[in-house]
C-alpha atoms as a PDB file:
ATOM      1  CA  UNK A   1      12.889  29.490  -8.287  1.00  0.00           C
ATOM      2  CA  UNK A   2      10.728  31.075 -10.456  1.00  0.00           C
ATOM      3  CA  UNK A   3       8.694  28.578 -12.250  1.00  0.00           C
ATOM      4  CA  UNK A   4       4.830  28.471 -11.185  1.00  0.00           C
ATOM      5  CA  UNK A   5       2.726  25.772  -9.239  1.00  0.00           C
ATOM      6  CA  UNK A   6       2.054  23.131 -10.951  1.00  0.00           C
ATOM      7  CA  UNK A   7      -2.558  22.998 -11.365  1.00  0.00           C
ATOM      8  CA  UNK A   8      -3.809  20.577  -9.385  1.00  0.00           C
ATOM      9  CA  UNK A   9      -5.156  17.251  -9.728  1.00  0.00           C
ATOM     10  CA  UNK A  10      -5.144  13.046  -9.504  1.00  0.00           C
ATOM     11  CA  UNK A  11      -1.775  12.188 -10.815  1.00  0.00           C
ATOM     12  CA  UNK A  12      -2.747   8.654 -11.503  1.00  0.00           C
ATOM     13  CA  UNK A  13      -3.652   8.274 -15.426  1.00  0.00           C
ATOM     14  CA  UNK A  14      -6.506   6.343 -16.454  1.00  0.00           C
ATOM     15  CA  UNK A  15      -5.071   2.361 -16.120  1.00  0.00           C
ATOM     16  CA  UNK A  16      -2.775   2.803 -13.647  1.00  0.00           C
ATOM     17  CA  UNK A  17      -3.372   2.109  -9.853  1.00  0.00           C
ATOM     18  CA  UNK A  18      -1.127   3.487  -7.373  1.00  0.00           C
ATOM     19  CA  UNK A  19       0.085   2.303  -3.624  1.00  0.00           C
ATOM     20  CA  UNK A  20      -0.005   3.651  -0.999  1.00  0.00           C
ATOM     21  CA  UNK A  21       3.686   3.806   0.016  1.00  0.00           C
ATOM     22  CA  UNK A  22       6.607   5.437  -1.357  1.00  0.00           C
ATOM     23  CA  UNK A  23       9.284   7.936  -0.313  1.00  0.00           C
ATOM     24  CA  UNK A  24      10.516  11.292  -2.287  1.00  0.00           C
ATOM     25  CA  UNK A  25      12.479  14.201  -1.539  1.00  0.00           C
ATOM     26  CA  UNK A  26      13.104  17.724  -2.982  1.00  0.00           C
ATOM     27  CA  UNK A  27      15.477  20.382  -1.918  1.00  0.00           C
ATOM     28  CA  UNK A  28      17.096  23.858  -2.863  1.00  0.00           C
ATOM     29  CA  UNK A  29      18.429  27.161  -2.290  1.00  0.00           C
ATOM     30  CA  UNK A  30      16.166  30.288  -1.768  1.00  0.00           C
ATOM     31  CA  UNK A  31      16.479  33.354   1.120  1.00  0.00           C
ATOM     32  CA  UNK A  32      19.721  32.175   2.633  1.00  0.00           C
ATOM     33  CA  UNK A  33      18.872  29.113   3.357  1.00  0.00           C
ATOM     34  CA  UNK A  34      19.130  25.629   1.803  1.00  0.00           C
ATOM     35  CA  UNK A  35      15.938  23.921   2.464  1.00  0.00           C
ATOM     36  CA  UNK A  36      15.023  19.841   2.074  1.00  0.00           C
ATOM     37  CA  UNK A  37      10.920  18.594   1.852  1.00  0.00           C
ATOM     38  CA  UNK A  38      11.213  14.430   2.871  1.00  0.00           C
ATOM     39  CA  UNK A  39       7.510  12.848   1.733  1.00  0.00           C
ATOM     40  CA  UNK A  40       6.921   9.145   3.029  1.00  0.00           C
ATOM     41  CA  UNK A  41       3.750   7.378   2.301  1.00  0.00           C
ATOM     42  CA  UNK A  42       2.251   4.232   4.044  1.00  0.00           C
ATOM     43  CA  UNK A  43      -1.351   2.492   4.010  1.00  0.00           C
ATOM     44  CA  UNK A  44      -4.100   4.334   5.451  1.00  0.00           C
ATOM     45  CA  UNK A  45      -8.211   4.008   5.746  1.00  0.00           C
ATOM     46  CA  UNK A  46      -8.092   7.686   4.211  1.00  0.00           C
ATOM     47  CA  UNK A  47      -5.710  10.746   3.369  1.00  0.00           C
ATOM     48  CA  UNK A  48      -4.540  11.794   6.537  1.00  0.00           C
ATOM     49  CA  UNK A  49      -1.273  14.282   6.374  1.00  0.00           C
ATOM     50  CA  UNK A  50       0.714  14.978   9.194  1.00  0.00           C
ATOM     51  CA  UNK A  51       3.215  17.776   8.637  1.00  0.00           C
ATOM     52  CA  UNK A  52       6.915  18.355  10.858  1.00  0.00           C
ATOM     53  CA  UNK A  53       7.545  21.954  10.113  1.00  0.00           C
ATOM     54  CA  UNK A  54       9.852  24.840  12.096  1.00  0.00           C
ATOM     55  CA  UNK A  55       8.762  26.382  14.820  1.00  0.00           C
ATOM     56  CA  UNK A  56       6.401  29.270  14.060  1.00  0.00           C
ATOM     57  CA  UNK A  57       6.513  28.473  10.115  1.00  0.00           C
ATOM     58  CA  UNK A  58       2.524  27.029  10.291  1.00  0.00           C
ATOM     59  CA  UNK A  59       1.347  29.422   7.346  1.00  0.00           C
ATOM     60  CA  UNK A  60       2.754  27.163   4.929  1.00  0.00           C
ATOM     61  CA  UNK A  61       0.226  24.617   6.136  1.00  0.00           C
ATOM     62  CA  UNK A  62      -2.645  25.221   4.295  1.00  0.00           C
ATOM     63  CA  UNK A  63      -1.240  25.269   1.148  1.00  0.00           C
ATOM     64  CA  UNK A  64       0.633  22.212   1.503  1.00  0.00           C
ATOM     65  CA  UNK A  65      -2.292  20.354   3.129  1.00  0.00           C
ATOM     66  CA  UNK A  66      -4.326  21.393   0.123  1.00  0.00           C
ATOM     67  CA  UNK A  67      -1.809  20.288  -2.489  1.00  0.00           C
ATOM     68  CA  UNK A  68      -1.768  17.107  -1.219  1.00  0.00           C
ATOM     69  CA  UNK A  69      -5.355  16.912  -1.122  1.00  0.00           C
ATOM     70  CA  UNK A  70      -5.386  16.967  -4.794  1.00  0.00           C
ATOM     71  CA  UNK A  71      -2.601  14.697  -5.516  1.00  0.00           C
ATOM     72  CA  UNK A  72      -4.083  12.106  -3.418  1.00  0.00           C
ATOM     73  CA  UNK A  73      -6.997   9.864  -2.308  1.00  0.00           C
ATOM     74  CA  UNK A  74      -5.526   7.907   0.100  1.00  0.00           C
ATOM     75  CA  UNK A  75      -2.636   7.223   2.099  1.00  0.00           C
ATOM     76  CA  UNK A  76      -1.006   8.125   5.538  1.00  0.00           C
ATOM     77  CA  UNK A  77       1.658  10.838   4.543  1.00  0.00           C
ATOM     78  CA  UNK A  78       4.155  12.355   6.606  1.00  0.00           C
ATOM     79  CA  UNK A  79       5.843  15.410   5.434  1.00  0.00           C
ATOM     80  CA  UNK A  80       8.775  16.978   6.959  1.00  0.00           C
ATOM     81  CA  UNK A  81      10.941  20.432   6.341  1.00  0.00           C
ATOM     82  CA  UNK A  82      14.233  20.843   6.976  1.00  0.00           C
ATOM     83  CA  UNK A  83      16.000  23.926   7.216  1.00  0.00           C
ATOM     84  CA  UNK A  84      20.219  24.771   7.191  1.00  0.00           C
ATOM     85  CA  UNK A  85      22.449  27.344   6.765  1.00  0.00           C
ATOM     86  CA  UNK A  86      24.475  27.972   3.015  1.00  0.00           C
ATOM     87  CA  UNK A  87      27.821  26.921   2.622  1.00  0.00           C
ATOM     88  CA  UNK A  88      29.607  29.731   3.422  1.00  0.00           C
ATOM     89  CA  UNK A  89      32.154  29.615  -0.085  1.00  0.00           C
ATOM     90  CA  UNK A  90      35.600  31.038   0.053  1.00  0.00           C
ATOM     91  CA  UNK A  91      35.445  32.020   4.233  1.00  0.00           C
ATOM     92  CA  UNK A  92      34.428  28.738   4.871  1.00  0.00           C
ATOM     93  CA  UNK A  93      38.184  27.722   5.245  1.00  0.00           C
ATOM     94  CA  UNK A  94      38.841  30.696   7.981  1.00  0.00           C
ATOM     95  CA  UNK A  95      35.578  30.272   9.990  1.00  0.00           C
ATOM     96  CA  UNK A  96      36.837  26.486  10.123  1.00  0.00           C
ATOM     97  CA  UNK A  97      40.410  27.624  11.300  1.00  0.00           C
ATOM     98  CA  UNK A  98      39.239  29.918  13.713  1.00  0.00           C
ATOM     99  CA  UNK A  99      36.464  27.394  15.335  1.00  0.00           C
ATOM    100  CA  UNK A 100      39.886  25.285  15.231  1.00  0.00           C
ATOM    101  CA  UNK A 101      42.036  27.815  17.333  1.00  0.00           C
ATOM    102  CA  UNK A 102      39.197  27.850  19.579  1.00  0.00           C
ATOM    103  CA  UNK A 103      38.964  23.907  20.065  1.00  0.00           C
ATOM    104  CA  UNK A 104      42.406  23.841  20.817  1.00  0.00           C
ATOM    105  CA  UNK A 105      42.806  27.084  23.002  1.00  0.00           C
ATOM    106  CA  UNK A 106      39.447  25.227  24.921  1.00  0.00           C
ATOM    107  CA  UNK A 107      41.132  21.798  25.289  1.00  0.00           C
ATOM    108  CA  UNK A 108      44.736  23.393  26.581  1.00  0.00           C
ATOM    109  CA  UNK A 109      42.535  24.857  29.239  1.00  0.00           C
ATOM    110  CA  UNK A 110      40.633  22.286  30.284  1.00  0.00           C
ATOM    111  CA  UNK A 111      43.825  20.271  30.578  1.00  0.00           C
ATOM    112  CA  UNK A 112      45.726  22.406  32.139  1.00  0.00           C
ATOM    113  CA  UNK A 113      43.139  22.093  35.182  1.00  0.00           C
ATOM    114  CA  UNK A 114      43.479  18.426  35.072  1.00  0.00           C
ATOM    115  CA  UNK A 115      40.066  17.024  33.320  1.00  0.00           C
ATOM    116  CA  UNK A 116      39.558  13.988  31.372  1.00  0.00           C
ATOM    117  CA  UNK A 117      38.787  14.768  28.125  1.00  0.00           C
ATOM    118  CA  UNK A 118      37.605  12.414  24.767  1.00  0.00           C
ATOM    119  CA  UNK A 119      38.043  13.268  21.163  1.00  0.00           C
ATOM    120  CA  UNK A 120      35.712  16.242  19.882  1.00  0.00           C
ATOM    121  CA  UNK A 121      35.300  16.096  15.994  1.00  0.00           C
ATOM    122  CA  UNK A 122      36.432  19.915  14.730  1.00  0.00           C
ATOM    123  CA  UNK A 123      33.548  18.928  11.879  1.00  0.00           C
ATOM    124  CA  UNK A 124      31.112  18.763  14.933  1.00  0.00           C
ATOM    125  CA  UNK A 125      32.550  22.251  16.451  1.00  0.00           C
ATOM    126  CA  UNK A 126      32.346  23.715  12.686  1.00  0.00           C
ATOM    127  CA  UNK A 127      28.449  22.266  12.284  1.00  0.00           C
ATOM    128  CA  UNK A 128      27.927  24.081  15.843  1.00  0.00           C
ATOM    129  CA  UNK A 129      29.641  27.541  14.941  1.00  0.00           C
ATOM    130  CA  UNK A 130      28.107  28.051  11.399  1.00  0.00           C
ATOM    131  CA  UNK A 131      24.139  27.263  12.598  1.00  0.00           C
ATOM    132  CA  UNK A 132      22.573  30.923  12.908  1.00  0.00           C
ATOM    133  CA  UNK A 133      19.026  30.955  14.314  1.00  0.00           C
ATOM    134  CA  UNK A 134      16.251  30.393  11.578  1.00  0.00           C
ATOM    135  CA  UNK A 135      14.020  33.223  10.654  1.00  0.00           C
ATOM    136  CA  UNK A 136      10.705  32.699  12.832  1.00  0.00           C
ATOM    137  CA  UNK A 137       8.508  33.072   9.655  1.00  0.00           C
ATOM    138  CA  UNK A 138       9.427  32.535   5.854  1.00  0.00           C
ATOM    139  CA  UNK A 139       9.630  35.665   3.547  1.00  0.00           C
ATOM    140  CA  UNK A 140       7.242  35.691   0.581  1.00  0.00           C
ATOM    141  CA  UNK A 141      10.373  34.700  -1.792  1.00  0.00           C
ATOM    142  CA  UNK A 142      11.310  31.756   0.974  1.00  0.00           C
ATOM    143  CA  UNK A 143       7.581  30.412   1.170  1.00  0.00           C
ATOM    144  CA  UNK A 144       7.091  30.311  -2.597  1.00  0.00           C
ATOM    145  CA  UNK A 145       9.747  28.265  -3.561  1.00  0.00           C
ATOM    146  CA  UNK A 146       9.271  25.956  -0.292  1.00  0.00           C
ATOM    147  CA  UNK A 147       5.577  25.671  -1.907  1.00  0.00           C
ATOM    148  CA  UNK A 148       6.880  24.948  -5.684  1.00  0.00           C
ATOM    149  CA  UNK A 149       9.158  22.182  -3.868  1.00  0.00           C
ATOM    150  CA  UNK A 150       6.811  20.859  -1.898  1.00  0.00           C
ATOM    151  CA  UNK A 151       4.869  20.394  -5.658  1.00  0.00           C
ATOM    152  CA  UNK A 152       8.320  19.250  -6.889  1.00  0.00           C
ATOM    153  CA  UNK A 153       8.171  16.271  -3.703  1.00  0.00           C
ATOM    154  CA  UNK A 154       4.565  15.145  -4.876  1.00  0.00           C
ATOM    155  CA  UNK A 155       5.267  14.444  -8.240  1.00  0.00           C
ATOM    156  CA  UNK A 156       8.395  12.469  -7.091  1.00  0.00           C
ATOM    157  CA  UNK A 157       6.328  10.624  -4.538  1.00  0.00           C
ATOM    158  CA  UNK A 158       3.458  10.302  -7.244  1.00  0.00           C
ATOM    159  CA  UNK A 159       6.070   8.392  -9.024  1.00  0.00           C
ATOM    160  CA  UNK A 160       7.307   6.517  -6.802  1.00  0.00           C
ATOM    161  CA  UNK A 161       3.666   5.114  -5.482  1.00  0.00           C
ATOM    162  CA  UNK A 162       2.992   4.491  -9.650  1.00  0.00           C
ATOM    163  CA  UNK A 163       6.041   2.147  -9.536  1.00  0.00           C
ATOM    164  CA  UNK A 164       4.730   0.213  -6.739  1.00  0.00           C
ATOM    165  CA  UNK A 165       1.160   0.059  -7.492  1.00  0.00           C
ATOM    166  CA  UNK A 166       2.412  -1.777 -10.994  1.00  0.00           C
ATOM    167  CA  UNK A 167       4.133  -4.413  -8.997  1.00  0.00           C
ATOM    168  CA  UNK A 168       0.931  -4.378  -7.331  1.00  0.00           C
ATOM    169  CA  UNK A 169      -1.283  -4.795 -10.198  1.00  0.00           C
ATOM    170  CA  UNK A 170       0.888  -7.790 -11.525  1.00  0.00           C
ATOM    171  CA  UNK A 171       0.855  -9.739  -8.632  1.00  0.00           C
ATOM    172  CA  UNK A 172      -3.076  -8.900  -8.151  1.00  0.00           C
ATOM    173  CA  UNK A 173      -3.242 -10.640 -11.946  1.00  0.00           C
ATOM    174  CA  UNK A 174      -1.502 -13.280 -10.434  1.00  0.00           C
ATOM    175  CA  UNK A 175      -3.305 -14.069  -7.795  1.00  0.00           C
ATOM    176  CA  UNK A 176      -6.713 -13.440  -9.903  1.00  0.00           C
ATOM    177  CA  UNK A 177      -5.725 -15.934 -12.283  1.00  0.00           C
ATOM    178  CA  UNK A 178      -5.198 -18.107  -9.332  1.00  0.00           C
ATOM    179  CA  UNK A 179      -8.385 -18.009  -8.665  1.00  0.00           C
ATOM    180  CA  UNK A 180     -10.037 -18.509 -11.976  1.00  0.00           C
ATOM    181  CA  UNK A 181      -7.949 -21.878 -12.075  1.00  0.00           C
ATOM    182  CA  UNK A 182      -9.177 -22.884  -8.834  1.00  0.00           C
ATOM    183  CA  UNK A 183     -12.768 -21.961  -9.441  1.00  0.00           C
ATOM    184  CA  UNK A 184     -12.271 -24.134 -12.655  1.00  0.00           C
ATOM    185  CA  UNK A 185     -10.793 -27.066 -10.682  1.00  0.00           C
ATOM    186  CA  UNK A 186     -13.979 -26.946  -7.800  1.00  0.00           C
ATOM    187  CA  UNK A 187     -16.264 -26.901 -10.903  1.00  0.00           C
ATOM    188  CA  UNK A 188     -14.428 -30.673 -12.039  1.00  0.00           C
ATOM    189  CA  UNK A 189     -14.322 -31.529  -8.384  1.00  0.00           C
ATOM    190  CA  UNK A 190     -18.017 -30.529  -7.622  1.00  0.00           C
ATOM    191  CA  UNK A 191     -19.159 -33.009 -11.446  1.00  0.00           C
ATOM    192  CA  UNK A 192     -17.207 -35.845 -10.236  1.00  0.00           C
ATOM    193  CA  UNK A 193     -18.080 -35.796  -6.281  1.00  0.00           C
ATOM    194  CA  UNK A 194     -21.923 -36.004  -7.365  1.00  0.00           C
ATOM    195  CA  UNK A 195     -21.385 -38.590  -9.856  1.00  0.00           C
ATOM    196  CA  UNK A 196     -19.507 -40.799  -6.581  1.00  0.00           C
ATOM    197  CA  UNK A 197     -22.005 -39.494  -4.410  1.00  0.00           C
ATOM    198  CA  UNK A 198     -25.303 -40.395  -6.635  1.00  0.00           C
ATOM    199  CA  UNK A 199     -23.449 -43.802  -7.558  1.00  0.00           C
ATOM    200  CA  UNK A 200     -23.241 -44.263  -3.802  1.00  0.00           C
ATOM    201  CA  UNK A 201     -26.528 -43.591  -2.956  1.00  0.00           C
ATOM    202  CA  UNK A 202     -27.654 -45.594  -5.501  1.00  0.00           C
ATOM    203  CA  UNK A 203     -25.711 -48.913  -4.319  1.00  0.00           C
ATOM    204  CA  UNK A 204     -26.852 -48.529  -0.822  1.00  0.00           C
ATOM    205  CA  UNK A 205     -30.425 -48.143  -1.804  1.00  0.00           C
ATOM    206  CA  UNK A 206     -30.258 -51.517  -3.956  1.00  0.00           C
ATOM    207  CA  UNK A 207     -28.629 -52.579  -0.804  1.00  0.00           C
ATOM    208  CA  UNK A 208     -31.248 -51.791   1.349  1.00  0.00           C
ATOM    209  CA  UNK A 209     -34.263 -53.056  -1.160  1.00  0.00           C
ATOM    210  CA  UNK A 210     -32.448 -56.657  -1.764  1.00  0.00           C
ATOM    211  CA  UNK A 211     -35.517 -58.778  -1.135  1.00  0.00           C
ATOM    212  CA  UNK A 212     -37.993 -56.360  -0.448  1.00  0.00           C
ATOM    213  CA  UNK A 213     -39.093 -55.973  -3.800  1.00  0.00           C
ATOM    214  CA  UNK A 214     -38.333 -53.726  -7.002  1.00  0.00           C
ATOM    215  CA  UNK A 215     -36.454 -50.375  -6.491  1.00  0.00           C
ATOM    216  CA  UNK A 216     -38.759 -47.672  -7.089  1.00  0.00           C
ATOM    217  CA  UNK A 217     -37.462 -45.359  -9.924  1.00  0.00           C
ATOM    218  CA  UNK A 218     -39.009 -42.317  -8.964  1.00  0.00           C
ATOM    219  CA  UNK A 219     -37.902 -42.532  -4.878  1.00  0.00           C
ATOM    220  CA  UNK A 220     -34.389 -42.676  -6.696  1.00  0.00           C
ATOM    221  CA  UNK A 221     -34.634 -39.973  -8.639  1.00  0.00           C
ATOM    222  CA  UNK A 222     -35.867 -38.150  -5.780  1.00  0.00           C
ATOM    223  CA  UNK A 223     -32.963 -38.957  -3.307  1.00  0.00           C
ATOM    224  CA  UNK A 224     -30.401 -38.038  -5.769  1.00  0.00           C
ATOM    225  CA  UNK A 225     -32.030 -34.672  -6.660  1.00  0.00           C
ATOM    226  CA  UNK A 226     -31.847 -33.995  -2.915  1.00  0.00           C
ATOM    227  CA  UNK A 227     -28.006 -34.533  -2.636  1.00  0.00           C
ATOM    228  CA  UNK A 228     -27.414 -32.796  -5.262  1.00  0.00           C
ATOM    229  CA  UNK A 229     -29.382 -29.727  -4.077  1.00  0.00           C
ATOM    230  CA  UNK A 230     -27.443 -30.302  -0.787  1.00  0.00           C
ATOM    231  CA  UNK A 231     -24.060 -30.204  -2.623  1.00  0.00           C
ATOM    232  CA  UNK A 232     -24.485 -27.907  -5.730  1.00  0.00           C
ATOM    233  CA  UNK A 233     -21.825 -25.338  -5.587  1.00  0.00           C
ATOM    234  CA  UNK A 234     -22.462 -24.186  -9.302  1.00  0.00           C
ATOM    235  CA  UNK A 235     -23.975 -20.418  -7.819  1.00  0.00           C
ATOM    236  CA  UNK A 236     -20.309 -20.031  -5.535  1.00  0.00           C
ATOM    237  CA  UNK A 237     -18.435 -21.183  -8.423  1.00  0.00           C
ATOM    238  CA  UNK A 238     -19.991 -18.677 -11.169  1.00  0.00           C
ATOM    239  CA  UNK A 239     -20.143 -15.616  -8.672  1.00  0.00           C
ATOM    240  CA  UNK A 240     -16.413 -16.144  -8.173  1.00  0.00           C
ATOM    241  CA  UNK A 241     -15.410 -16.267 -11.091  1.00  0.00           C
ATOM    242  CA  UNK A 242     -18.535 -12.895 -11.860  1.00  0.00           C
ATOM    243  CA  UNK A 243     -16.120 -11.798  -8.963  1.00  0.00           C
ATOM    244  CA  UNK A 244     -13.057 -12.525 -10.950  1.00  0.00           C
ATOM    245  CA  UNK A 245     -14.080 -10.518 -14.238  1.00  0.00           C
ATOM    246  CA  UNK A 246     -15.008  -7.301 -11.676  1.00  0.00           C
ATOM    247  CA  UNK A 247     -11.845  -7.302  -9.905  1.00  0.00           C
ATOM    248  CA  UNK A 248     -10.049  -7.859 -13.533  1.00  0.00           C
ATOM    249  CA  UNK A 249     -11.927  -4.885 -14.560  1.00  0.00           C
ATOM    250  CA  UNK A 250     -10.930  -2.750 -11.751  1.00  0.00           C
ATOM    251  CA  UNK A 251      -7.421  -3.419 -12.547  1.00  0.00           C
ATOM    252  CA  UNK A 252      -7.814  -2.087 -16.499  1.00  0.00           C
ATOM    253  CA  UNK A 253      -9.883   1.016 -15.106  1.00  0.00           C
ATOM    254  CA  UNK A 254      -7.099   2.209 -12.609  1.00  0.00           C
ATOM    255  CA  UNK A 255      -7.192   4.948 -10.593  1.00  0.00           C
ATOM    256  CA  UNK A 256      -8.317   4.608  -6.753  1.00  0.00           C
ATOM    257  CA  UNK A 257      -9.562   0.984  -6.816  1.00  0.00           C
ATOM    258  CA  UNK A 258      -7.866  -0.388  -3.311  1.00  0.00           C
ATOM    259  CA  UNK A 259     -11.483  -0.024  -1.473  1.00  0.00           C
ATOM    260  CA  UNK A 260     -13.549  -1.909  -4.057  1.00  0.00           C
ATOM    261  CA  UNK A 261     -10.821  -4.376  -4.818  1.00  0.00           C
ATOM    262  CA  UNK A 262     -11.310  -5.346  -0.710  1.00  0.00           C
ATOM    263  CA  UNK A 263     -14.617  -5.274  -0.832  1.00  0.00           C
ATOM    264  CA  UNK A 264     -14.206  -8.022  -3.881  1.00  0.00           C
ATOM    265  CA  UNK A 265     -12.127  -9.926  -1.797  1.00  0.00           C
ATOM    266  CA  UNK A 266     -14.482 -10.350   0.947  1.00  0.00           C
ATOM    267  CA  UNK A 267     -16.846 -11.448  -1.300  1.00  0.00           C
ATOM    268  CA  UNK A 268     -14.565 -13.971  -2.700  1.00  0.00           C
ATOM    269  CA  UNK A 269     -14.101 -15.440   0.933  1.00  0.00           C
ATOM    270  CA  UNK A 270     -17.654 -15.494   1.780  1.00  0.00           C
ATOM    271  CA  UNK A 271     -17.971 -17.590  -1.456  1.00  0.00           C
ATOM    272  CA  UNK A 272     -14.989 -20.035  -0.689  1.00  0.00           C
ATOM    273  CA  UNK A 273     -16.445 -20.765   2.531  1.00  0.00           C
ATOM    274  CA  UNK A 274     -19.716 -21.432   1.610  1.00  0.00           C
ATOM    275  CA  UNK A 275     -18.080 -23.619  -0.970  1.00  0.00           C
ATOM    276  CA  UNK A 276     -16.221 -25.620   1.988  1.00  0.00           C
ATOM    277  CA  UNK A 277     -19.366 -25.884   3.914  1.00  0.00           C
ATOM    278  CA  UNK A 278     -21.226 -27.480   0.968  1.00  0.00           C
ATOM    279  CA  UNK A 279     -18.567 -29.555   0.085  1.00  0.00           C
ATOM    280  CA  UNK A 280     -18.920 -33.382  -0.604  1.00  0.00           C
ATOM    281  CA  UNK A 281     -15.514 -34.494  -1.041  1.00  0.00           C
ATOM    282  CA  UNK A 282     -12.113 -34.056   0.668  1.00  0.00           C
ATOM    283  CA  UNK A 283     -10.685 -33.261  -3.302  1.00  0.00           C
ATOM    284  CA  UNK A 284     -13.255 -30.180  -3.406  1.00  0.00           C
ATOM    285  CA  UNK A 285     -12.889 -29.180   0.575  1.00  0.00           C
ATOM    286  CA  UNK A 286      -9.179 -29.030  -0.531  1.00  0.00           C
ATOM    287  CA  UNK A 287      -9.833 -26.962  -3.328  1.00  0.00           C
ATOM    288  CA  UNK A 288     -11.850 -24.475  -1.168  1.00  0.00           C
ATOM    289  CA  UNK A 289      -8.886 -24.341   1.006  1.00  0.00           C
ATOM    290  CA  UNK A 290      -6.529 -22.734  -1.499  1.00  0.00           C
ATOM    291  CA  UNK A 291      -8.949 -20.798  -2.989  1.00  0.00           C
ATOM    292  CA  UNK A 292      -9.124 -19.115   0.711  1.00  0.00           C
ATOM    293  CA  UNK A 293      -5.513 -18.644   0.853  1.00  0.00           C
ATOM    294  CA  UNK A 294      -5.587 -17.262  -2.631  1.00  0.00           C
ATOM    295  CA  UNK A 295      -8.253 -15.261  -1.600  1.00  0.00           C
ATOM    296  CA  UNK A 296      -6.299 -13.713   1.649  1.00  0.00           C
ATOM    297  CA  UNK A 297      -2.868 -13.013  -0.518  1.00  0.00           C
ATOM    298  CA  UNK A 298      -5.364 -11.362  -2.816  1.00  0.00           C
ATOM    299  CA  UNK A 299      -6.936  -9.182  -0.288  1.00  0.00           C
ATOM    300  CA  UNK A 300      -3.465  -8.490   1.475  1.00  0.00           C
ATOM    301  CA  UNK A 301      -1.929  -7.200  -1.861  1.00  0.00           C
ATOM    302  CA  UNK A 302      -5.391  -5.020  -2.912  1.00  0.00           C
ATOM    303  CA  UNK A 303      -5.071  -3.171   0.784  1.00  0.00           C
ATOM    304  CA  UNK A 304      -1.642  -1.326  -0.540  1.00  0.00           C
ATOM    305  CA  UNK A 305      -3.480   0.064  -3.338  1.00  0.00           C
ATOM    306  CA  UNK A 306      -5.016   3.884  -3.076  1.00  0.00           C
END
């Protein structure tokens, strides 16, 4: 390989949001050897990176810690290197034949003394004769091209968390719009529980006053101002759906939004539940129940993001 590494730096582009799982591969030819980098990608708190390389071949770790570094925010990665010999072309047919002759000059002896054998694969005998020890460090040609493909693994894997994090970002839509609907339908439910609420009060007062005299206007007015003080859900309903318009925000910025798109969501709970608590009708206690499981997919779905 000759080409050069790739500068570093964020491969999301501004709008896009990436997840934090994925799987990409790279592989080649270079100093005898054919060589094979395997990324995967799952959630993680931060960027953590654990590498699975050959014995004794720990100088390429710094470089390919530090390239991921800039590719990434977030994200448990696991990188592993695999190593093999070439084919080995034209005299792969007589190295074949002659771990052959050996197989079956092996197996004449072995029966000849009376042992029990089972089937032995001449593939498997043919994997065992061509592997040659691997060199205990890389050569400068060797480690450059194992760093260029390690560059050539992180763009792959780049692309692959893009792919996912746009799934992502529809369903997070989805669920947003979710709950704008819901906030709108507690807002209806909230209106016409303290219309049945203040028409309640009302009748039982009247109730209670039959015979004692006239109903004093202003007591009235005064009970019903309390219950709806007590019941008033109008602050929950407009800082979800202030909530809402952030988290929708987010979204169209892109980039590494997974850590403020949870901490939305546990404001949006906090909300819903004060909004159950306050409740004054089964309709709007209903309500705040699916805007809490709206809330959790949410917040389930906003975790995979970086």
């Amino acid at each position: 390989m000759s080409r050069a590494h790739s500068p570093p730096g964020r491969l999301a582009q501004p709008g896009e949001t990436q997840s934090m799982t994925g799987f990409a591969a790279a592989e080649g030819e270079a100093g005898g050897l054919r060589w094979r980098w395997e990324l995967r990608s799952v959630n993680g708190r931060g960027l953590e990176l654990r590498l699975r390389l050959p014995h004794g071949w720990d100088s390429l770790e710094p470089d390919v810690r530090a390239a991921a570094q800039a590719r990434f925010e977030r994200g448990s990665l696991m990188a592993t290197l695999s190593l093999g010999p070439l084919a080995g072309g034209s005299g792969e047919g007589e190295e074949f034949a002659r771990a052959a002759r050996r197989l079956l000059a092996a197996r004449r002896t072995l029966e000849a003394l009376g042992l029990p054998l089972a089937p032995v694969a001449a593939e498997a005998l043919l994997a065992l004769e061509t592997q040659r020890p691997v060199e205990a460090a890389p050569g400068p040609a060797l480690a450059q091209a194992l760093r260029i493909g390690f560059d050539d693994a992180l763009l792959a894997l780049a692309a692959s968390r893009r792919g996912e994090g746009a799934r992502l970002r529809t369903t997070l839509a989805g669920h947003l719009a979710t709950v704008a609907r819901l906030a709108a339908r507690a807002e209806a439910e909230a209106a016409a529980a303290n219309l049945a609420a203040a028409g309640t009060l009302k009748a039982r007062v009247e109730a209670l006053m039959e015979g004692r005299g006239e109903l004093d206007p202003a007591r009235l007015a005064q009970e019903l101002a309390l219950l709806a003080v007590k019941s008033d859900v109008r602050e929950e309903i407009d800082r979800l759906r202030a909530h809402a318009a952030a988290a929708e925000a987010l979204l169209e910025q892109g980039g590494a939004v997974g850590r403020k798109l949870d901490f939305l969501a546990q404001e949006f709970n906090r909300e819903a539940n004060t909004l159950c608590a306050k409740s004054p009708s089964l309709g709007l206690t209903r309500v705040g129940l699916d805007l809490k499981l709206a809330i959790d997919q949410l917040r389930e779905q906003a975790q995979n993001l970086e």
